[in-house]
N, C-alpha and C. Protein backbone atom coordinates (compact mmCIF):
# COMPACT_ATOMS: atom_id res chain seq x y z
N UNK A 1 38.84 -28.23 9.86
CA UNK A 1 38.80 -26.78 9.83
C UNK A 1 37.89 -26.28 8.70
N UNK A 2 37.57 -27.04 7.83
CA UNK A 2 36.99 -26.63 6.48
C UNK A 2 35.43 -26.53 6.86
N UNK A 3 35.33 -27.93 7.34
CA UNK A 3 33.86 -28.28 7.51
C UNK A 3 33.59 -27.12 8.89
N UNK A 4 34.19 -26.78 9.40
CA UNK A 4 33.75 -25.58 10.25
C UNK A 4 33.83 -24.13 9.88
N UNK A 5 34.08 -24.14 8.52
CA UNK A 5 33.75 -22.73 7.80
C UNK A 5 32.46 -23.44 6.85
N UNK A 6 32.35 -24.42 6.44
CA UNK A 6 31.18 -24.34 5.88
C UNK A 6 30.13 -24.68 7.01
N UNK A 7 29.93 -24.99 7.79
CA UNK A 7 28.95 -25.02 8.89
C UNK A 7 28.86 -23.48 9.11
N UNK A 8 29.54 -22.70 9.17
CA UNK A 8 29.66 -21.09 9.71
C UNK A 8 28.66 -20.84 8.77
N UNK A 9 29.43 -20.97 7.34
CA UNK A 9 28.68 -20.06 6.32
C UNK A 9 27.28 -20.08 5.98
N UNK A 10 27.10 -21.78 5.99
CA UNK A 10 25.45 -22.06 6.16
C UNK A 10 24.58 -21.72 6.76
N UNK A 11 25.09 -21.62 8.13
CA UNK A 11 24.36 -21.18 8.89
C UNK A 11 24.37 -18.98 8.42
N UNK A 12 25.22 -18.76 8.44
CA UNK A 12 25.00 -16.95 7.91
C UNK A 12 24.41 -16.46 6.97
N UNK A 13 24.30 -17.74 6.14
CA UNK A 13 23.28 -18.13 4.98
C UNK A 13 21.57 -17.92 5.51
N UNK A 14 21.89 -19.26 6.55
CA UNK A 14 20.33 -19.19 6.92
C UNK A 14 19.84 -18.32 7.84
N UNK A 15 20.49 -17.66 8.76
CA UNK A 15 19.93 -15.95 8.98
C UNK A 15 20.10 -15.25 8.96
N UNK A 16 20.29 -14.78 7.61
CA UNK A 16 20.27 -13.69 6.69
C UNK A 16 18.94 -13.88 5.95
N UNK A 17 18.66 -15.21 5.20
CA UNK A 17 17.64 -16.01 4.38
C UNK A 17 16.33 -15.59 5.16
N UNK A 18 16.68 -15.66 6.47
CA UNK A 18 15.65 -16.05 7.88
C UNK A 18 15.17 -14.36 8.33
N UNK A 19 16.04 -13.74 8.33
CA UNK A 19 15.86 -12.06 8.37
C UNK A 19 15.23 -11.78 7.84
N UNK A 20 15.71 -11.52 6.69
CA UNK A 20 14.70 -11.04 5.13
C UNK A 20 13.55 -11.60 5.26
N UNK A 21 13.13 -13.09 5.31
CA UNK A 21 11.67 -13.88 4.81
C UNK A 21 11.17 -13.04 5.92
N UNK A 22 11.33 -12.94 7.07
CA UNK A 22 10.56 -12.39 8.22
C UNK A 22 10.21 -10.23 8.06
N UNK A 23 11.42 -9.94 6.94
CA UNK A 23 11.25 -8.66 6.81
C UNK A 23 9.76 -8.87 5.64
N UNK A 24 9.80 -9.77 4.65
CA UNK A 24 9.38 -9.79 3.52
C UNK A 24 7.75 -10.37 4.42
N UNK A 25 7.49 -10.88 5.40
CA UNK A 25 6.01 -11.33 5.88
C UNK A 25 5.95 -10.32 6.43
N UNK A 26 6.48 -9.30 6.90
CA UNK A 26 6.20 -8.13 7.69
C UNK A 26 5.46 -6.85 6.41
N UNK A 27 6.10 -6.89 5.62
CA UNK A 27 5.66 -6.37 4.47
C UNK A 27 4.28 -7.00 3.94
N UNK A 28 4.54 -8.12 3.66
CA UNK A 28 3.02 -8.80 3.42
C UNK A 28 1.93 -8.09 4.54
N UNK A 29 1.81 -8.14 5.46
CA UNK A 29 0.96 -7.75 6.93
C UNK A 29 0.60 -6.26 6.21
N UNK A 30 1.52 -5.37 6.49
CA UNK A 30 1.59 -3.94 5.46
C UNK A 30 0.73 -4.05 4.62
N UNK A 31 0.91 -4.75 3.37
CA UNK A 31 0.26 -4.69 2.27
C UNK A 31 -1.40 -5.37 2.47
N UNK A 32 -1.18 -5.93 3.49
CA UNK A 32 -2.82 -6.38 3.45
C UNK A 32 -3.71 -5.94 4.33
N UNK A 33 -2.74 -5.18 5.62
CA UNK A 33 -3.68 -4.22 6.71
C UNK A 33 -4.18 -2.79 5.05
N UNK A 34 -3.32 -2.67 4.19
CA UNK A 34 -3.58 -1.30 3.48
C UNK A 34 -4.95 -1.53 2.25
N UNK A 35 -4.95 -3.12 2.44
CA UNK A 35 -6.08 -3.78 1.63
C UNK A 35 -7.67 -3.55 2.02
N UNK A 36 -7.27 -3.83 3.64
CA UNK A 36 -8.40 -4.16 4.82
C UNK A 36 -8.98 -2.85 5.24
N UNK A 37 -10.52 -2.84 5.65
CA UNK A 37 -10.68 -1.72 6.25
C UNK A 37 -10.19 -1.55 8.18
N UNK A 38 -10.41 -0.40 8.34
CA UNK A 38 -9.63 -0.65 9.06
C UNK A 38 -9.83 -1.19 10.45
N UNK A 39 -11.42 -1.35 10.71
CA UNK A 39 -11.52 -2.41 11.74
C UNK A 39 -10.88 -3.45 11.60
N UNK A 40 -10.60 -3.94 10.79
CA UNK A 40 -10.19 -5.33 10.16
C UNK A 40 -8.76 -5.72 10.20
N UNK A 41 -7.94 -4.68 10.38
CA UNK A 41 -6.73 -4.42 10.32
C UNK A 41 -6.26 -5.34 11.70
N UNK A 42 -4.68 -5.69 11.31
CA UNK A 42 -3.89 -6.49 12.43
C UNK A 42 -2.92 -5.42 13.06
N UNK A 43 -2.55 -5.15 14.15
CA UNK A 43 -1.49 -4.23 14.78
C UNK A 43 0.02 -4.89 14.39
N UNK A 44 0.81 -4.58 14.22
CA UNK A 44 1.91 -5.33 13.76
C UNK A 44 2.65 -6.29 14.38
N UNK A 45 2.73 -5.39 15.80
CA UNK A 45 3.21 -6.06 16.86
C UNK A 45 2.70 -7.28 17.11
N UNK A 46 1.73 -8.13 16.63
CA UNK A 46 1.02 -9.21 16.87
C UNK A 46 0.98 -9.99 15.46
N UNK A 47 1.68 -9.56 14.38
CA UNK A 47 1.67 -10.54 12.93
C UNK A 47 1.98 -12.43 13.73
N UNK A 48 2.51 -12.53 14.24
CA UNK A 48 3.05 -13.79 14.50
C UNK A 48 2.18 -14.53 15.18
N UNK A 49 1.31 -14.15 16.09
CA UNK A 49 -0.01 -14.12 16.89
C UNK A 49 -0.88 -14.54 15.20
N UNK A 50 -1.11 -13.77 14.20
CA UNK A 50 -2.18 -14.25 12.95
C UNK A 50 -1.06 -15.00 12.04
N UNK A 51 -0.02 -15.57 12.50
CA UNK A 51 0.24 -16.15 10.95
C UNK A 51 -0.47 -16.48 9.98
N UNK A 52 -1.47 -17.79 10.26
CA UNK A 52 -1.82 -18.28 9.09
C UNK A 52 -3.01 -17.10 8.77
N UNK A 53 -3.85 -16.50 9.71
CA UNK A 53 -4.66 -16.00 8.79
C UNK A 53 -4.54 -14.71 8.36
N UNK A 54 -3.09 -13.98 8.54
CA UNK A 54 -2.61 -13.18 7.42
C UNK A 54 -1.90 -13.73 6.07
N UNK A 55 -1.52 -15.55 6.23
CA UNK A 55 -1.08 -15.18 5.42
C UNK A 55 -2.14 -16.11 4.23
N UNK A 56 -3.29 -16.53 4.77
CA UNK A 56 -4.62 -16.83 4.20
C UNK A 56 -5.35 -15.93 3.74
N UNK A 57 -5.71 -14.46 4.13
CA UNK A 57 -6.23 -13.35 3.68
C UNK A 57 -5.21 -12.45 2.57
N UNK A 58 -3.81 -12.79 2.69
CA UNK A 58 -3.03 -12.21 1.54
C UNK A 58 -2.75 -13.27 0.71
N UNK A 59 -3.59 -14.49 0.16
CA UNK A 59 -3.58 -15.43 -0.34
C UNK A 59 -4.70 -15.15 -1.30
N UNK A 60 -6.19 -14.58 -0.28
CA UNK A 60 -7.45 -14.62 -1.32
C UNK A 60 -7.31 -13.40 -2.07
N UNK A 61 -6.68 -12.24 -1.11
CA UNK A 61 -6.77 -10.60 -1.79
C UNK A 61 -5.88 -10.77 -2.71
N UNK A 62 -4.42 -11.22 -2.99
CA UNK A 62 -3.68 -11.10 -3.68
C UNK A 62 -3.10 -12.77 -4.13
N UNK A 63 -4.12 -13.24 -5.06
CA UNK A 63 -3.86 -14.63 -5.34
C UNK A 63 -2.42 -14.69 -6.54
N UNK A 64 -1.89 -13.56 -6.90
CA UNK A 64 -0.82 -13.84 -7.63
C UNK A 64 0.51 -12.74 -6.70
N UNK A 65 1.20 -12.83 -5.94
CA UNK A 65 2.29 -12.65 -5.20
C UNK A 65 3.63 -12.33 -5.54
N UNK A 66 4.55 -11.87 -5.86
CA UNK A 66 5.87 -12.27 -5.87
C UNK A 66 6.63 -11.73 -4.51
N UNK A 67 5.55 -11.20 -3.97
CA UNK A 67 6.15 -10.68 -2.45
C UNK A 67 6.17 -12.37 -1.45
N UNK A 68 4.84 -12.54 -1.75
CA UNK A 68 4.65 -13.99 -1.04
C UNK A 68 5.32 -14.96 -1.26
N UNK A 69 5.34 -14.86 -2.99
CA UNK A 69 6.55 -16.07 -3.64
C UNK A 69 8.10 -15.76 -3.01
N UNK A 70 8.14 -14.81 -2.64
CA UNK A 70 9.76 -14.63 -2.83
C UNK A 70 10.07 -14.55 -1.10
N UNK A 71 8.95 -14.68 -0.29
CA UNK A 71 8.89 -14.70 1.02
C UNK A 71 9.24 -16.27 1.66
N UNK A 72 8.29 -16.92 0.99
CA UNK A 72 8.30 -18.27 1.04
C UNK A 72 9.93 -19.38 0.12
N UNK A 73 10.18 -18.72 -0.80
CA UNK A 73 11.84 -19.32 -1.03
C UNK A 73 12.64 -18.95 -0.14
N UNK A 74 12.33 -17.33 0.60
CA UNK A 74 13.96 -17.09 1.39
C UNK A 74 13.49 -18.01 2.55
N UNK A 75 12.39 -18.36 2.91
CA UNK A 75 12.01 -19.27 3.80
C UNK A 75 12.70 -20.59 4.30
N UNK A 76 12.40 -21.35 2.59
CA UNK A 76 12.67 -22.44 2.52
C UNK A 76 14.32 -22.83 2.79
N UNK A 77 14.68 -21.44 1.85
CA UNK A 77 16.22 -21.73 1.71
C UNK A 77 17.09 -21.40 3.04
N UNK A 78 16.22 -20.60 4.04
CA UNK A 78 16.93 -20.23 5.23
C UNK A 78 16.61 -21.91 6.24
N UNK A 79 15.72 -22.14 6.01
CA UNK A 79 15.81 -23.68 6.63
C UNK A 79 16.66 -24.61 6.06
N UNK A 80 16.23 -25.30 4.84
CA UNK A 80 17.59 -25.74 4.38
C UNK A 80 19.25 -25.75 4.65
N UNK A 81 19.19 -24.19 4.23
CA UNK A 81 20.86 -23.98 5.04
C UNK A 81 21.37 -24.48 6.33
N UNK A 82 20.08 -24.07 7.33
CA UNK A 82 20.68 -24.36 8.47
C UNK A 82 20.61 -25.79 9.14
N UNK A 83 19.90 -26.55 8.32
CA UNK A 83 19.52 -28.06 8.80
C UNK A 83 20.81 -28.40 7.73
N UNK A 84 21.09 -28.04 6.89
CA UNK A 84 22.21 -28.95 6.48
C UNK A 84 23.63 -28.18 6.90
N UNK A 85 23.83 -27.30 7.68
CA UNK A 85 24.74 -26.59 8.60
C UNK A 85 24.84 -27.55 9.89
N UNK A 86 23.55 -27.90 10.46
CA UNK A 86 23.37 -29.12 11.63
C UNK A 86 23.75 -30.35 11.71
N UNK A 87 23.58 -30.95 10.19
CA UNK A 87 23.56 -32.26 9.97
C UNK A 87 25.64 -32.42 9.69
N UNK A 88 25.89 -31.08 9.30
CA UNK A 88 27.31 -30.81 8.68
C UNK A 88 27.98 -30.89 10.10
N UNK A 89 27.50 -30.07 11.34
CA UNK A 89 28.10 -29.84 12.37
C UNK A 89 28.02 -31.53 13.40
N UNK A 90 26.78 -31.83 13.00
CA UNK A 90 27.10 -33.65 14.06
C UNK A 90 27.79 -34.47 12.89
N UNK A 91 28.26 -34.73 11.95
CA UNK A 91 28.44 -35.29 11.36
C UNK A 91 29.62 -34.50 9.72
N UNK A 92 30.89 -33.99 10.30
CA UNK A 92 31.56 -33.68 9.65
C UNK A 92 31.72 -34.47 8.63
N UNK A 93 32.38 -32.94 7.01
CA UNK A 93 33.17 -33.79 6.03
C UNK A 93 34.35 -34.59 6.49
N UNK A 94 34.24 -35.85 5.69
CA UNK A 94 35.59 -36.77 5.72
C UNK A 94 36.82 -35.95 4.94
């Protein structure tokens, strides 16, 4: 019963973690269509369509980040959670 509240929680962990990083690259897109002129600009509806090269052009324009930094931890940590929520769920605590 335990190990199935911490499998729960990990996982609510990781999308919540997973929400945000995706609110926080949506913001990035924002901040670098407001960089770009505006031929140049990405429609929003299509950020996922440019991943890497929005997030390569908000790499050269803005080489010091804490939007990016702090995009890329809720990232990491929303994966994390949920792969060790997975590994928790085939393979319960003793």
């Amino acid at each position: 019963m335990a190990a199935t509240n911490v499998v729960r929680d990990l996982w609510m962990v990781g999308l919540s973690c997973l929400f945000i990083s995706s609110s926080l690259f949506l913001c990035m897109a924002v901040e670098l269509n407001k960089a770009l002129p505006s031929d140049k600009r990405f429609p929003l509806l299509e950020i996922k369509m440019h991943f890497h090269e929005i997030k390569r052009l908000h790499e050269n324009l803005f080489p010091v980040s804490t939007l990016r930094t702090a995009w890329f931890v809720l990232l990491v940590v929303s994966v994390s959670a949920m792969a060790i929520g997975v590994i928790l769920a085939i393979r319960p605590l003793q």
